[in-house]
Protein backbone atom coordinates (compact mmCIF):
# COMPACT_ATOMS: atom_id res chain seq x y z
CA UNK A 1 66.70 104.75 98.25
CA UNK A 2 66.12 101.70 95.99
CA UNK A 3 65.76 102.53 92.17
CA UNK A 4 63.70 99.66 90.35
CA UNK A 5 65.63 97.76 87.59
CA UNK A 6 65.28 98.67 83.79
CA UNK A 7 65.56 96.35 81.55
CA UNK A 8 65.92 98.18 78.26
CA UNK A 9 68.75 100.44 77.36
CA UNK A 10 67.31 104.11 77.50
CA UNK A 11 68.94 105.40 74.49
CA UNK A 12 69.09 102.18 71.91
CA UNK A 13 66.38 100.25 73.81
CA UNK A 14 68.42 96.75 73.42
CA UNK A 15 68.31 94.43 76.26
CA UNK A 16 70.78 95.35 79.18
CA UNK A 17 72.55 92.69 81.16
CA UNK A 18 73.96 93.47 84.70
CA UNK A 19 77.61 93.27 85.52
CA UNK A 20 77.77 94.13 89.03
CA UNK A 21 76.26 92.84 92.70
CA UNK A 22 76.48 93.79 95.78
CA UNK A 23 75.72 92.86 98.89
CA UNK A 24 74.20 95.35 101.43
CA UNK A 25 75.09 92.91 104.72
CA UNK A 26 78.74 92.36 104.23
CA UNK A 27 80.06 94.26 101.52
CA UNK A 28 80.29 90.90 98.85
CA UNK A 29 80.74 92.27 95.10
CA UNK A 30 80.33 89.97 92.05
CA UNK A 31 81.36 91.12 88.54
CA UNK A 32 80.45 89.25 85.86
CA UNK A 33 78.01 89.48 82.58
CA UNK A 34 74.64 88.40 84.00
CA UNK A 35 71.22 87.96 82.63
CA UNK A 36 67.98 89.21 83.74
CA UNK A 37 65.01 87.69 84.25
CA UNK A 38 62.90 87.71 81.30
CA UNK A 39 60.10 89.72 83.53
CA UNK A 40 62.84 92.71 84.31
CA UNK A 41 62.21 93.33 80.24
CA UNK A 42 57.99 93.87 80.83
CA UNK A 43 56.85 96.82 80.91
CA UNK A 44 55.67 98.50 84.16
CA UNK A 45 52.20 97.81 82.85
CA UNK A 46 52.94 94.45 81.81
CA UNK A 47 53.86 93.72 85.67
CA UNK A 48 51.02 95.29 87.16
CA UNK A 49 48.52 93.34 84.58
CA UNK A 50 50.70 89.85 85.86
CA UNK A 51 50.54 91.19 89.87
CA UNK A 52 46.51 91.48 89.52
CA UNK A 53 46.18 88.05 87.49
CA UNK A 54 47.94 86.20 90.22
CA UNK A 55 45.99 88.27 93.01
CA UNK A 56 42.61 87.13 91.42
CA UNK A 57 44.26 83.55 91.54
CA UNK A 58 43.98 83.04 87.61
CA UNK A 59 40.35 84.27 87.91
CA UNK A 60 39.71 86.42 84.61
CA UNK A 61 36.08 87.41 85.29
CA UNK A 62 37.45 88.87 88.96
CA UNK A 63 40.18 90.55 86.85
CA UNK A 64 37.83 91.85 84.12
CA UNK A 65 35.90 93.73 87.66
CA UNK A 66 38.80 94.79 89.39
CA UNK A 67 40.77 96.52 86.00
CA UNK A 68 37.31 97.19 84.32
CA UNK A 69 37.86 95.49 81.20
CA UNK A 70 36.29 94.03 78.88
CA UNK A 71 36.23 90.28 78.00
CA UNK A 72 38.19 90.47 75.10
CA UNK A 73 40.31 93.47 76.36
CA UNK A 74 41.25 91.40 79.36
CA UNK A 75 41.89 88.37 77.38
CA UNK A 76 44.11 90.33 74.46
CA UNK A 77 46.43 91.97 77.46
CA UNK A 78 47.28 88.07 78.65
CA UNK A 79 47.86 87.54 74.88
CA UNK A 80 50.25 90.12 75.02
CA UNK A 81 51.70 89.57 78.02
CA UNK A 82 52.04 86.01 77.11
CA UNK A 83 53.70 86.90 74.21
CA UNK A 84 56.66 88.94 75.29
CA UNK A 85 57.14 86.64 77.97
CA UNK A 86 57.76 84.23 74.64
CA UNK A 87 55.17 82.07 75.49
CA UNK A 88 52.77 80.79 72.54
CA UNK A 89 49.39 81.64 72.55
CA UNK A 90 47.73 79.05 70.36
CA UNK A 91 45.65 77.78 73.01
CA UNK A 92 44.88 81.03 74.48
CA UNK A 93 40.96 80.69 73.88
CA UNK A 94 41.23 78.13 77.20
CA UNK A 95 41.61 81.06 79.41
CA UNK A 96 37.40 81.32 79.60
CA UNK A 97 35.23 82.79 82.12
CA UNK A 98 34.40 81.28 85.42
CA UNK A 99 31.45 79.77 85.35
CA UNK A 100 29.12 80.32 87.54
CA UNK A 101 25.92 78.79 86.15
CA UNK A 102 26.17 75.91 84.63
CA UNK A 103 22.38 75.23 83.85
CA UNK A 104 19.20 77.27 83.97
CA UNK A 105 15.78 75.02 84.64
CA UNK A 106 14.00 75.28 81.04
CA UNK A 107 9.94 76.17 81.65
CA UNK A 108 6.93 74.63 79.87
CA UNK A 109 5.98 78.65 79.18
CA UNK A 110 9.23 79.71 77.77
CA UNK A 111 9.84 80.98 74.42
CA UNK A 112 11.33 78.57 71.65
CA UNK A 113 13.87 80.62 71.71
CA UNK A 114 14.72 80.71 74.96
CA UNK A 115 14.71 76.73 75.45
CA UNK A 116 16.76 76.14 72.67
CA UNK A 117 19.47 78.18 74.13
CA UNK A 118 18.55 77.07 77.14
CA UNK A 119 18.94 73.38 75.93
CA UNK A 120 22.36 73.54 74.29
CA UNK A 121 24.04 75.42 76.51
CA UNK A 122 23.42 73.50 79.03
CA UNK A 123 24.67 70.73 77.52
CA UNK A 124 27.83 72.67 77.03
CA UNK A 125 27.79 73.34 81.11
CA UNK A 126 26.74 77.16 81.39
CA UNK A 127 29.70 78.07 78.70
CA UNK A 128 30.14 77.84 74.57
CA UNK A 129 32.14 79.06 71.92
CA UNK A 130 30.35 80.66 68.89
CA UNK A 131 31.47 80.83 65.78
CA UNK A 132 31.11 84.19 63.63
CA UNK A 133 30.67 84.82 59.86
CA UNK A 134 34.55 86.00 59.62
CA UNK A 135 35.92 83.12 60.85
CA UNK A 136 36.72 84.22 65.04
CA UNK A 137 34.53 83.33 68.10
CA UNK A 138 32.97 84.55 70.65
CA UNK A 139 32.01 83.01 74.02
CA UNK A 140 28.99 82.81 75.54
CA UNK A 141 27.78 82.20 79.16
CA UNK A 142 24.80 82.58 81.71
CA UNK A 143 24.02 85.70 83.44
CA UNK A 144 24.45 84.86 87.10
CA UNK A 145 20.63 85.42 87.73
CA UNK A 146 19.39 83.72 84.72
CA UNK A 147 17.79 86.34 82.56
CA UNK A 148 19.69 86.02 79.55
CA UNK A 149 23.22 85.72 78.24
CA UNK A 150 26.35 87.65 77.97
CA UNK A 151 28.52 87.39 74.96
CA UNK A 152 32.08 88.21 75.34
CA UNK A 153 32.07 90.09 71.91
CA UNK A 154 29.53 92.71 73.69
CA UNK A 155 31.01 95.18 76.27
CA UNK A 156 31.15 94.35 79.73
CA UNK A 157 28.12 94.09 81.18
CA UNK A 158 25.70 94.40 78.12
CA UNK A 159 23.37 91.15 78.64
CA UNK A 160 21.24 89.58 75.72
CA UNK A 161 18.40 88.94 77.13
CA UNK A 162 15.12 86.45 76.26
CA UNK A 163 13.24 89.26 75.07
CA UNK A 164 16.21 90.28 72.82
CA UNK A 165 15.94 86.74 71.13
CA UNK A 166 12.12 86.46 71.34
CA UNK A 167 11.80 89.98 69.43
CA UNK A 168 13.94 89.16 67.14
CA UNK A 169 11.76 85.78 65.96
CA UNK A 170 8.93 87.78 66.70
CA UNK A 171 10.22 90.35 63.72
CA UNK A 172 10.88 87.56 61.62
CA UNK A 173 7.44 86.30 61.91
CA UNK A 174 6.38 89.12 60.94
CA UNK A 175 8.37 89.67 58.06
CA UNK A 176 7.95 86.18 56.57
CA UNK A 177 10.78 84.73 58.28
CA UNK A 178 13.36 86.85 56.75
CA UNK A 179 14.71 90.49 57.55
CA UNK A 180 17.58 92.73 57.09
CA UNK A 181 19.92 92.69 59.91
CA UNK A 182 20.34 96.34 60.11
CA UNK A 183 23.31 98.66 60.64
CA UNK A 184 23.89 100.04 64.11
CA UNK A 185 27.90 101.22 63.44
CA UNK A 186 26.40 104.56 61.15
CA UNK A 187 22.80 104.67 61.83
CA UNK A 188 20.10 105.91 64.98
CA UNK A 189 17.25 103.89 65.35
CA UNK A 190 14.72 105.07 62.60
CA UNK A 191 17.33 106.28 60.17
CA UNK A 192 17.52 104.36 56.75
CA UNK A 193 19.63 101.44 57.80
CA UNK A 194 18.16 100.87 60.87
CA UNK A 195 14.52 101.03 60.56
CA UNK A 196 12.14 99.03 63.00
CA UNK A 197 11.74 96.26 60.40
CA UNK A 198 15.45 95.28 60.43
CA UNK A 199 16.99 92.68 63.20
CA UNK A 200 19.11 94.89 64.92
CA UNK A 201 16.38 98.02 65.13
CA UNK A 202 13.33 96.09 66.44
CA UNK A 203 15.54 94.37 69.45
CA UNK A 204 16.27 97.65 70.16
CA UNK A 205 13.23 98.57 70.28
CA UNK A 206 11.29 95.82 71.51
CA UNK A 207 13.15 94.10 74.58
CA UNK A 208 15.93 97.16 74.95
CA UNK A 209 13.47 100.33 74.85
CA UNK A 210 15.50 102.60 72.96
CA UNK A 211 13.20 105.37 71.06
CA UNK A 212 13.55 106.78 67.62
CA UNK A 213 16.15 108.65 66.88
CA UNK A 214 18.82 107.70 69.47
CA UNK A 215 21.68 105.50 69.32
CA UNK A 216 21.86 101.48 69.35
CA UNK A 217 24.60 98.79 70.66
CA UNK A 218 25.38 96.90 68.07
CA UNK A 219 24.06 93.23 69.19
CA UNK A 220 23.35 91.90 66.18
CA UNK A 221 26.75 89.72 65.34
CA UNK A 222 26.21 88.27 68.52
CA UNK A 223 22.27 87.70 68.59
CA UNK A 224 22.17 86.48 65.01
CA UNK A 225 25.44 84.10 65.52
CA UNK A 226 23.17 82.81 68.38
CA UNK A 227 20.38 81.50 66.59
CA UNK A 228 21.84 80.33 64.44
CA UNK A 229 24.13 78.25 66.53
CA UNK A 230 20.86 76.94 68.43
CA UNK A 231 19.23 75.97 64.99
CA UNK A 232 16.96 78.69 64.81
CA UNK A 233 17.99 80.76 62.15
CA UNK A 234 20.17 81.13 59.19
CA UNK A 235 22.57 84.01 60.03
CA UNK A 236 22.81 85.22 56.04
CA UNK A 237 25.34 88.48 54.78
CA UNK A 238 23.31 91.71 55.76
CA UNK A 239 20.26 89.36 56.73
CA UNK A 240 18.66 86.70 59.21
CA UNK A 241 16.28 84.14 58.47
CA UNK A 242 14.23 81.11 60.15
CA UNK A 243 15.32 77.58 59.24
């Protein structure tokens, strides 16, 4: 029975080194001071996490499906992988999504909205890096049946769709073109910080159909970084407004 290879001393945790092998076929022993590879010091996780990378050939949406993660949970495990393998990860943020639509026809009946998006991201080939108000990004890409946009800031699988952007010009509109973003961390949909005339509550209610009372994803970093990336809006502290 073969016993896998540690690679951390059980009681101090340092780094062990082996000093003895053997061969099985004819008996041949070497004894010397020899050094690991640096993937017998990964976890067991670590290795499973590289085994499924290089099964989906690289491929981090296929690797996001088959582990269930998360765009930025996927992406922060090859950080960390990356990492203890001492590899830097300053240009981590090129290990993007597969693409696979690059560019989405833009109608003559489409919301303003929804061609501006439309317009600049294809010009960025189906796939673009927003910028938030604390400094990080987020990236954003086409749905593969072209009724919205995910966001890799959102869960997995949470899609922004037209409506989401055309309610939330619609509610500006309304309100003179500006509004309160709203505050979907602490707050059900019709509760003080999220009423139906802030940003966050009216998508809700508008293009998501969530009632009064119950709880809302928090889109609106996302959405509001959006518009304003497209030239739409201003995305102001606590509040969004038209340009």
């Amino acid at each position: 029975m073969h016993t896998e290879i540690i690679g951390h001393c059980p009681i101090c945790n340092e780094k062990l080194i082996a000093t003895r092998l053997t061969c099985k076929h004819c008996g041949l022993e070497l004894t010397n001071d020899f050094s690991l590879s640096k993937f017998n010091y990964l976890a067991y996780e670590d290795l499973q996490f590289i085994e499924y990378y290089l099964k989906c050939r690289g491929n981090l949406k296929e690797l996001m499906q088959q582990l269930g993660l998360s765009y930025p949970a996927a992406k922060k495990r090859l950080d960390q992988v990356l990492e203890r393998l001492g590899y830097s990860t300053a240009y981590s943020d090129t290990y993007n999504i597969e693409v696979i639509v690059e560019t989405l026809p833009i109608y003559k009946d489409e919301s303003l909205a929804t061609k501006q998006i439309k317009t600049k991201l294809n010009k960025s080939k189906g796939l673009a890096d927003i910028s938030l108000t604390t400094n990080k990004t987020f990236t954003i890409y086409y749905e593969e049946f072209g009724n919205g946009i995910y966001a890799s800031n959102l869960p997995k699988g949470n899609l922004l769709t037209w409506k989401a952007f055309d309610s939330a010009i619609e509610l500006l509109n309304k309100a003179g073109g500006k509004a309160s973003k709203g505050n979907a961390m602490k707050s059900k949909l019709g509760d003080e910080h999220l009423t139906l005339d802030t940003v966050e509550g009216y998508v809700a209610h508008k293009a998501y159909g969530v009632a009064l009372g119950e709880s809302v994803l928090r889109r609106i970093s996302a959405l509001s970084s959006i518009l304003e990336w497209c030239g739409l809006c201003k995305n102001g502290y606590g509040y969004l407004e038209l340009k």
